[in-house]
Protein backbone atom coordinates (compact mmCIF):
# COMPACT_ATOMS: atom_id res chain seq x y z
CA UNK A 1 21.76 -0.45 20.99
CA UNK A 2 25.18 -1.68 20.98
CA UNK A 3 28.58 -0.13 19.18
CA UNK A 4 30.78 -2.20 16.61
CA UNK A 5 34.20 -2.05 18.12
CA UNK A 6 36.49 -1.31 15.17
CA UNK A 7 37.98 -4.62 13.70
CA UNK A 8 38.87 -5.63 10.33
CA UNK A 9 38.39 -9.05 8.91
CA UNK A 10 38.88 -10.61 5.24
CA UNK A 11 36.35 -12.36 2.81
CA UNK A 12 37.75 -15.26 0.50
CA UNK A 13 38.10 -13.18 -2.78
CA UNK A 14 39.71 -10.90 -0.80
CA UNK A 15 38.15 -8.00 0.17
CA UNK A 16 38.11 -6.13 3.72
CA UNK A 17 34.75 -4.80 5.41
CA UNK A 18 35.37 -2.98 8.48
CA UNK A 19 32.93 -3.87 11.52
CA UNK A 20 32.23 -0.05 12.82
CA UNK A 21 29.37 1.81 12.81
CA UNK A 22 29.62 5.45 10.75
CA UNK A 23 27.31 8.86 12.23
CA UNK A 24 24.38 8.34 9.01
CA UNK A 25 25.06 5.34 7.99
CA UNK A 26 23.71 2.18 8.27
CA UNK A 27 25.41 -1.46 7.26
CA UNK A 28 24.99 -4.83 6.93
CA UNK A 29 27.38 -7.11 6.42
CA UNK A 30 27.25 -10.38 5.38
CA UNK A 31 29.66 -12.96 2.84
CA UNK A 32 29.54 -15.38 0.75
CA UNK A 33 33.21 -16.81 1.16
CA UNK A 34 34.87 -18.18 4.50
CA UNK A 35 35.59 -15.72 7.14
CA UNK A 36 39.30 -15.71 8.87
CA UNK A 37 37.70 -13.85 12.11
CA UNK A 38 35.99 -16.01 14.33
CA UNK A 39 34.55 -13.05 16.13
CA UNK A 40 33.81 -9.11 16.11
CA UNK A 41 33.39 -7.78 19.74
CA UNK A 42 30.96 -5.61 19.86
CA UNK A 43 30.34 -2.78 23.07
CA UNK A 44 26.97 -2.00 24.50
CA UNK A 45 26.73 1.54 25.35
CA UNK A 46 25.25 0.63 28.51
CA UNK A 47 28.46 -1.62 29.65
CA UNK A 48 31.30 -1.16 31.12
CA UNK A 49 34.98 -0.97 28.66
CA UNK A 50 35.80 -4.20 29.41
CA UNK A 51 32.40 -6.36 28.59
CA UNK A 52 31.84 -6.97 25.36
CA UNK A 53 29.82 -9.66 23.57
CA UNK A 54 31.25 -11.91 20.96
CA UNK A 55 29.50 -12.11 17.81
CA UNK A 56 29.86 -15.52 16.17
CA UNK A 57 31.52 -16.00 12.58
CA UNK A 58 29.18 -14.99 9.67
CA UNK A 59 27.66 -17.54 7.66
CA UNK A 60 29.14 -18.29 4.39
CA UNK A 61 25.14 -18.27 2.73
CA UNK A 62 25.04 -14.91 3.02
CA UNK A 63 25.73 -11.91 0.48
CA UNK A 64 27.63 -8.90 1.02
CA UNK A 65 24.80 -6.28 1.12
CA UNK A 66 25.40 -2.42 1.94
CA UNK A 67 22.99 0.43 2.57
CA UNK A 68 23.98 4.11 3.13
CA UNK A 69 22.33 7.46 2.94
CA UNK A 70 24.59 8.41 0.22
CA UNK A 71 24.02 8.13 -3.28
CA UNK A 72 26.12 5.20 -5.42
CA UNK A 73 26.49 3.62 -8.22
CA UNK A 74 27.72 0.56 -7.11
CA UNK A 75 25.95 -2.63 -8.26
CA UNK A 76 25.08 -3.49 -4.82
CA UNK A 77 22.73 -0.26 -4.08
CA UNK A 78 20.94 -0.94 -7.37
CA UNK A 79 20.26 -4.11 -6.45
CA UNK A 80 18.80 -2.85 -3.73
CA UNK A 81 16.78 -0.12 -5.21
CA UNK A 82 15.56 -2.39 -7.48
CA UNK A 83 14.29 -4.30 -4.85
CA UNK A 84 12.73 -1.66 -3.28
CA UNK A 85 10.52 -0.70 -5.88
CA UNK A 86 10.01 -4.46 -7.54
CA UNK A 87 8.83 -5.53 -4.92
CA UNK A 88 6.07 -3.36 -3.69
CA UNK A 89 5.28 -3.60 -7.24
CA UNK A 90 4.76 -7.08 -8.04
CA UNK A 91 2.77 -7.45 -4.46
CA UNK A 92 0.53 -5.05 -5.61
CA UNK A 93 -0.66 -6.25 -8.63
CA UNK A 94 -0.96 -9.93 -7.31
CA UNK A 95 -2.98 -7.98 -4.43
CA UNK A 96 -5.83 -6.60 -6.93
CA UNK A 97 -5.78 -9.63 -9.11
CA UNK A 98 -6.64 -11.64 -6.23
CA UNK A 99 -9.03 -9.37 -4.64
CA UNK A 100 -11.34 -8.64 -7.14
CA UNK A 101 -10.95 -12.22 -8.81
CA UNK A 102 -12.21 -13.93 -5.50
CA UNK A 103 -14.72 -10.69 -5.32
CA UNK A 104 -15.95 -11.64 -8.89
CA UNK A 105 -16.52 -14.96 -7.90
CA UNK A 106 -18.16 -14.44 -5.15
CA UNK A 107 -20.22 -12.31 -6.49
CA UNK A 108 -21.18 -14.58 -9.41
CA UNK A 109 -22.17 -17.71 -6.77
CA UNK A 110 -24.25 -15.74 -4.83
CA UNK A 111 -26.09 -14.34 -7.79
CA UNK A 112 -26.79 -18.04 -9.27
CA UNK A 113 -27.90 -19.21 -5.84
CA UNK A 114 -30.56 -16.18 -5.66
CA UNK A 115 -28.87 -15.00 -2.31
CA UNK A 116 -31.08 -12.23 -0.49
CA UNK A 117 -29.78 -8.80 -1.56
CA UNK A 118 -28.62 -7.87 2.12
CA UNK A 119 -27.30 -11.11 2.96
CA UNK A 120 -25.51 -10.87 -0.50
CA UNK A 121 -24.03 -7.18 0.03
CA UNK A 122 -23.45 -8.21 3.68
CA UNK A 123 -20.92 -11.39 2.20
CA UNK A 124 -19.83 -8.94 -0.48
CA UNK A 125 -18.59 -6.36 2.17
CA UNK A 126 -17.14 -9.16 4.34
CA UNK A 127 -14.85 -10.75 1.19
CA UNK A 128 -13.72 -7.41 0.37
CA UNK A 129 -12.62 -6.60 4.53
CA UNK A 130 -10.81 -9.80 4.56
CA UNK A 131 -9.10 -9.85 1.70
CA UNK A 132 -7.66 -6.59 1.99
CA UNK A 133 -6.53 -7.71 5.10
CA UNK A 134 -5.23 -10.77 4.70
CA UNK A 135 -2.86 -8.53 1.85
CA UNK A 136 -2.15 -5.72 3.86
CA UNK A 137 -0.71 -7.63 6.83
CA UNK A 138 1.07 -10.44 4.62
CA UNK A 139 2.58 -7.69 2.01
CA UNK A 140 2.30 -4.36 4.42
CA UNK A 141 3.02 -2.06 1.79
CA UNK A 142 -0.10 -3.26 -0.54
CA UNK A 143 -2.50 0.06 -1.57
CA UNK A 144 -5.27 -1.55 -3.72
CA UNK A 145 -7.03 1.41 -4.17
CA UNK A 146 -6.17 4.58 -6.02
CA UNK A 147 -7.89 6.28 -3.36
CA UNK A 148 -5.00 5.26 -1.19
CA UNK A 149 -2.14 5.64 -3.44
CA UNK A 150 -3.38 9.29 -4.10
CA UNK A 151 -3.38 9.94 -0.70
CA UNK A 152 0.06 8.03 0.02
CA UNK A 153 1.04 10.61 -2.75
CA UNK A 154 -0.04 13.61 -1.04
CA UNK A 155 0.62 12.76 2.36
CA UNK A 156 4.16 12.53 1.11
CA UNK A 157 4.29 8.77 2.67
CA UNK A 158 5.35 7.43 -0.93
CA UNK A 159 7.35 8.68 -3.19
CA UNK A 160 5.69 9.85 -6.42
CA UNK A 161 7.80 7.90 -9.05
CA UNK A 162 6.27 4.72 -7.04
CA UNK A 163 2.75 6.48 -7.15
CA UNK A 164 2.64 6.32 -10.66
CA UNK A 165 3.83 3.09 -10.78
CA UNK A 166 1.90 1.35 -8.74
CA UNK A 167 -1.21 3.25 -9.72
CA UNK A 168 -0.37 1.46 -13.72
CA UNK A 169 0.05 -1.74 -11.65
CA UNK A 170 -3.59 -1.86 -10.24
CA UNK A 171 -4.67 -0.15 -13.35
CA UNK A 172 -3.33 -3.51 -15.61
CA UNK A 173 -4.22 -5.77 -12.56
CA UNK A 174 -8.12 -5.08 -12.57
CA UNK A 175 -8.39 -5.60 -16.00
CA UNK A 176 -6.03 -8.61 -15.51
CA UNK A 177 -8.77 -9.92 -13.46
CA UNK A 178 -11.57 -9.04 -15.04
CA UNK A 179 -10.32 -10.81 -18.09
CA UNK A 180 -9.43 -14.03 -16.13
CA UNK A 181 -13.16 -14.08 -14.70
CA UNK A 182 -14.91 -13.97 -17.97
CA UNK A 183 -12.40 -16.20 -18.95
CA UNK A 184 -13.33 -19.31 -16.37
CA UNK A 185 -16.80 -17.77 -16.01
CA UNK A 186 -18.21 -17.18 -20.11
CA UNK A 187 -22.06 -17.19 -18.63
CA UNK A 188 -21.38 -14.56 -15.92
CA UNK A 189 -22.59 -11.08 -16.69
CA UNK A 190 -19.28 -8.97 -16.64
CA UNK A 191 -20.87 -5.31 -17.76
CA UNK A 192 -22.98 -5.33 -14.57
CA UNK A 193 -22.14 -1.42 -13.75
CA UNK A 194 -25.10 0.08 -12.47
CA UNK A 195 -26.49 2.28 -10.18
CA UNK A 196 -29.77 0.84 -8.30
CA UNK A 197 -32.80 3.15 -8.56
CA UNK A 198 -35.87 2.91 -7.26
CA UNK A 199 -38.72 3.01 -9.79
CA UNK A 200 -40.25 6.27 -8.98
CA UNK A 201 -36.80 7.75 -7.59
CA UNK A 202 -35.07 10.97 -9.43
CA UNK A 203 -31.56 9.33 -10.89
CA UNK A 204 -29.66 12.42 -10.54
CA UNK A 205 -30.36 12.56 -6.84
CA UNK A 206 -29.63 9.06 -6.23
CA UNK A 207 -26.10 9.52 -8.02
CA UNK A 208 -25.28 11.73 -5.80
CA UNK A 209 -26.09 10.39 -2.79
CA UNK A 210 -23.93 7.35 -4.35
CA UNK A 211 -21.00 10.15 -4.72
CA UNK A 212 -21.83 11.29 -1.21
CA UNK A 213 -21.39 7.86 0.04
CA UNK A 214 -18.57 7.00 -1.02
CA UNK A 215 -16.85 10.07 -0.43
CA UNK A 216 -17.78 8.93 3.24
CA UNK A 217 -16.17 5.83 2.92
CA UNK A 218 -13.01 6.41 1.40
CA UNK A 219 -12.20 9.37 3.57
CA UNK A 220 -12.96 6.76 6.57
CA UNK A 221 -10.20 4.20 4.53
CA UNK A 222 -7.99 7.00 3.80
CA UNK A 223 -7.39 7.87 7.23
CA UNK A 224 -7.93 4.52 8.71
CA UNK A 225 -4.51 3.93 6.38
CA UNK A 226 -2.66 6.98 6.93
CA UNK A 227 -3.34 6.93 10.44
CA UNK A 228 -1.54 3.09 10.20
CA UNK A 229 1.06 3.35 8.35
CA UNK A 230 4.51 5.20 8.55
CA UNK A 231 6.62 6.10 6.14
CA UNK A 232 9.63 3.85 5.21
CA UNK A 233 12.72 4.43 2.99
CA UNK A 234 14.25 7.27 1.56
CA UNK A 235 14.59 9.27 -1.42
CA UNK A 236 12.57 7.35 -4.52
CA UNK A 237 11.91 4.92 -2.94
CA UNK A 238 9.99 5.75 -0.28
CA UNK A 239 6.96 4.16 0.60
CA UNK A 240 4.41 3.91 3.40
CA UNK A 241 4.13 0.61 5.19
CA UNK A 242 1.98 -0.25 7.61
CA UNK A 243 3.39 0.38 11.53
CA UNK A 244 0.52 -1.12 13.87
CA UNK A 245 -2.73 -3.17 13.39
CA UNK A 246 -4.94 -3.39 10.13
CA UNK A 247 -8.11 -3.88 12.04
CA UNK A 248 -9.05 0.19 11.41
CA UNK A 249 -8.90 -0.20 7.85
CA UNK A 250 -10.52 -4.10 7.59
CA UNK A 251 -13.48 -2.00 9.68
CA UNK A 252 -13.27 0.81 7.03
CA UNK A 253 -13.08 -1.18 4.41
CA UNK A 254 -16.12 -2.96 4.87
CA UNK A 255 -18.25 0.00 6.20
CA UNK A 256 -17.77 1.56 2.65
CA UNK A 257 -18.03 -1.36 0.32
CA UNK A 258 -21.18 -2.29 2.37
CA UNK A 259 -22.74 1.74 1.83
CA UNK A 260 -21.45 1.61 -1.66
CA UNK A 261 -23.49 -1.67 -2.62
CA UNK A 262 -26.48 -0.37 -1.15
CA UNK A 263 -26.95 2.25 -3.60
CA UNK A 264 -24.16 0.10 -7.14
CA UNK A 265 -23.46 -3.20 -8.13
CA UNK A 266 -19.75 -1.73 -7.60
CA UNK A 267 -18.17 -2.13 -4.24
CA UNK A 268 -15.77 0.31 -2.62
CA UNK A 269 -12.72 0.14 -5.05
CA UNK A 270 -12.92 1.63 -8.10
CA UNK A 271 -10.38 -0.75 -9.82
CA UNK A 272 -13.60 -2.95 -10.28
CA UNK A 273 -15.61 -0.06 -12.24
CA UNK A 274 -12.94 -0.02 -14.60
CA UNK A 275 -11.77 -3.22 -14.84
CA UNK A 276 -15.26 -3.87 -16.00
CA UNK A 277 -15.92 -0.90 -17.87
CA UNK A 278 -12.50 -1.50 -19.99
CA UNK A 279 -13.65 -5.16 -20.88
CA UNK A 280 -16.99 -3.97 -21.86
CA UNK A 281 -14.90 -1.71 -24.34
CA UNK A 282 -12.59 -4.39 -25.84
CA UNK A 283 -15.99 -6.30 -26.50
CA UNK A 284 -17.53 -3.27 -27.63
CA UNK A 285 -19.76 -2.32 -25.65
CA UNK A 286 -18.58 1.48 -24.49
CA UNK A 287 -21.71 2.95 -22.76
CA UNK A 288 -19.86 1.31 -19.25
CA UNK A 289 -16.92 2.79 -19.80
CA UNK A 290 -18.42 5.97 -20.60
CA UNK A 291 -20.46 6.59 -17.40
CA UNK A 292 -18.14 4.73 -14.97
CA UNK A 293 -16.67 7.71 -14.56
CA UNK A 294 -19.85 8.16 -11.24
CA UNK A 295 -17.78 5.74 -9.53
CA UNK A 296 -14.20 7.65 -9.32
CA UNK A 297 -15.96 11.01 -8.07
CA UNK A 298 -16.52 10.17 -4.52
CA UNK A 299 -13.16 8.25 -3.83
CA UNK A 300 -11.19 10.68 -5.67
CA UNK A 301 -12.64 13.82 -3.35
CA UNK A 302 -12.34 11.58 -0.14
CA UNK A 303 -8.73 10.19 -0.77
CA UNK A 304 -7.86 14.30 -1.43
CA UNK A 305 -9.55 15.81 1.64
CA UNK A 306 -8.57 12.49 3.76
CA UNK A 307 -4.65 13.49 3.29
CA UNK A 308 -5.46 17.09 3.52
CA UNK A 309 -7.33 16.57 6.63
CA UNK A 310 -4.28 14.21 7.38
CA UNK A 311 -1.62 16.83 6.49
CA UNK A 312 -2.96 19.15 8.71
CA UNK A 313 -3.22 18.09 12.03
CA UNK A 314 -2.48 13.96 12.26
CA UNK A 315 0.75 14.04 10.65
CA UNK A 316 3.80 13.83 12.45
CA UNK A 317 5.00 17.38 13.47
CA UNK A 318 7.66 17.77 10.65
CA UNK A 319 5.24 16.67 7.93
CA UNK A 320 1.99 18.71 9.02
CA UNK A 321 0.50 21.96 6.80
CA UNK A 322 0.94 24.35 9.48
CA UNK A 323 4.61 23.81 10.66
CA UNK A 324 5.79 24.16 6.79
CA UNK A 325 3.60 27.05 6.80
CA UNK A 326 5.70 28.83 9.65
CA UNK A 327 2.90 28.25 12.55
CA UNK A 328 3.58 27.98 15.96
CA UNK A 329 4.81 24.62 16.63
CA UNK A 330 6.71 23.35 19.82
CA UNK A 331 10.06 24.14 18.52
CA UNK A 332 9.61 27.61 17.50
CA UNK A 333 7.69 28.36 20.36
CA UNK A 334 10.57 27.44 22.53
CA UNK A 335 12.72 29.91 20.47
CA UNK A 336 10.37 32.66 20.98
């Protein structure tokens, strides 16, 4: 950790910037003109007064760019809170557009080759696992479920102006892609919403063991993200982000799309039930959209009891259910 000594230098058009470091604060500071300091010395708290390090003279490609824990209405901080929430919310939609296009396609080859149904749910389950993770570690703020973003919600990781937000984003990005697919694929079958009985089997008992299933494996994604993923930002625009590897939630992932394919031609996201079901209705055809409705049940109940579950004893100790509700934690046990 080091300690910017105090020393003033000048930018070209003018203005000063003082190189210190402020209790709650945080600064960066860069410049886009020609710097008359060579140097700011800088004093590691670990040194002794007279060592310092030099810090070379900034780069004239850079742009003068503050951040502080105090509200403004300077241009520069909304710049920057635009960039906080454009961001997240133009790598989420490419996220689901690219997800369940390539799952689409996928989908569609196998079907025209007559794959095996296990080997096809198997490659199904696989595409879905790697795509989210290729996403979540390139973007590391990507949801692509609305199981997640509801529990990002109540988990209190993301701010709920963003929820909503990024919740219209995958919304408009499934449909997005279900559009493109029937698009570059006219003879593929793109109201294939079903739920796969058995001939002699009672349908109301194999719905719910669908809902029961996938109540199983969004609750195992739900955690698998919360558990990886801290929260970042302040105010607005917060927003979780992931802290440490994605390999719990690529192993989530395809546990439930694999158990939710087993019983639906509808893998573990419900983005794809209603991108579908929503392109059925433009054409028409409304009987998808009106029962798709199956497919939100289980992930809505897991993503709710996942954060709950979360809330209560995984969370960090500030954020959990029982310290806000006044329970013995470590701190007010060391008062009593």
């Amino acid at each position: 950790m080091m300690v910017y000594e105090d020393e003033q230098f000048e930018i070209a058009d003018g203005a000063s910037v003082i190189c210190s470091a402020y209790p709650g604060k945080q600064m960066q500071y860069f410049s886009n003109g020609t710097t008359i300091a060579n140097e700011c010395k800088m004093k590691g708290i670990l040194r002794n007064r007279s060592e310092f390090v030099t810090r070379p003279k900034l780069s004239t490609s850079y742009r003068c760019r503050m951040y502080s824990d105090d509200s403004s209405n300077s241009p520069i901080s909304r710049i920057s809170c635009l960039e906080c929430v454009l961001r997240p919310c133009i790598a989420e939609f490419f996220t689901v557009f690219f997800c369940l296009l390539v799952y689409k396609f996928v989908d569609a080859e196998l079907l025209d080759r007559h794959v095996l149904f296990y080997n096809r749910i198997l490659t199904l389950a696989v595409i879905d696992a790697i795509t989210l993770l290729v996403f979540v570690t390139a973007f590391q703020t990507v949801q692509i479920s609305p199981a997640i973003t509801l529990a990002q919600l109540f988990s209190l990781s993301t701010a709920w102006p963003l929820c909503v937000v990024l919740l219209l984003m995958q919304l408009s990005a499934s449909v997005m892609a279900i559009a493109i697919f029937a698009l570059l694929r006219p003879s593929a079958d793109v109201s294939s919403i079903q739920i796969l009985y058995d001939l002699d089997a009672d349908r109301t008992r194999v719905a719910f063991r669908l809902v029961l299933v996938e109540f199983i494996g969004s609750l195992m994604v739900v955690m698998s993200q919360l558990m990886t993923s801290t929260k970042f930002g302040v105010g607005l625009t917060a927003i979780g982000r992931l802290s440490s590897s994605p390999l719990p939630v690529f192993a989530a992932v395809f546990l439930s799309s694999f158990l939710s394919l087993m019983l639906s031609t509808i893998s573990w996201n419900p983005l794809l039930a209603f991108g579908l079901a929503v392109f059925s209705a433009a054409q028409g055809d409304y009987s998808p959209f009106v029962g798709h409705y199956v497919f939100w049940l289980g992930p809505t109940i897991g993503s709710l009891f996942g954060s709950f579950l979360f809330r209560l004893i995984f969370a960090p100790e500030e954020n959990r259910l029982v310290h806000c509700c006044g329970c013995c934690s470590k701190t007010h046990a060391e008062n009593i």
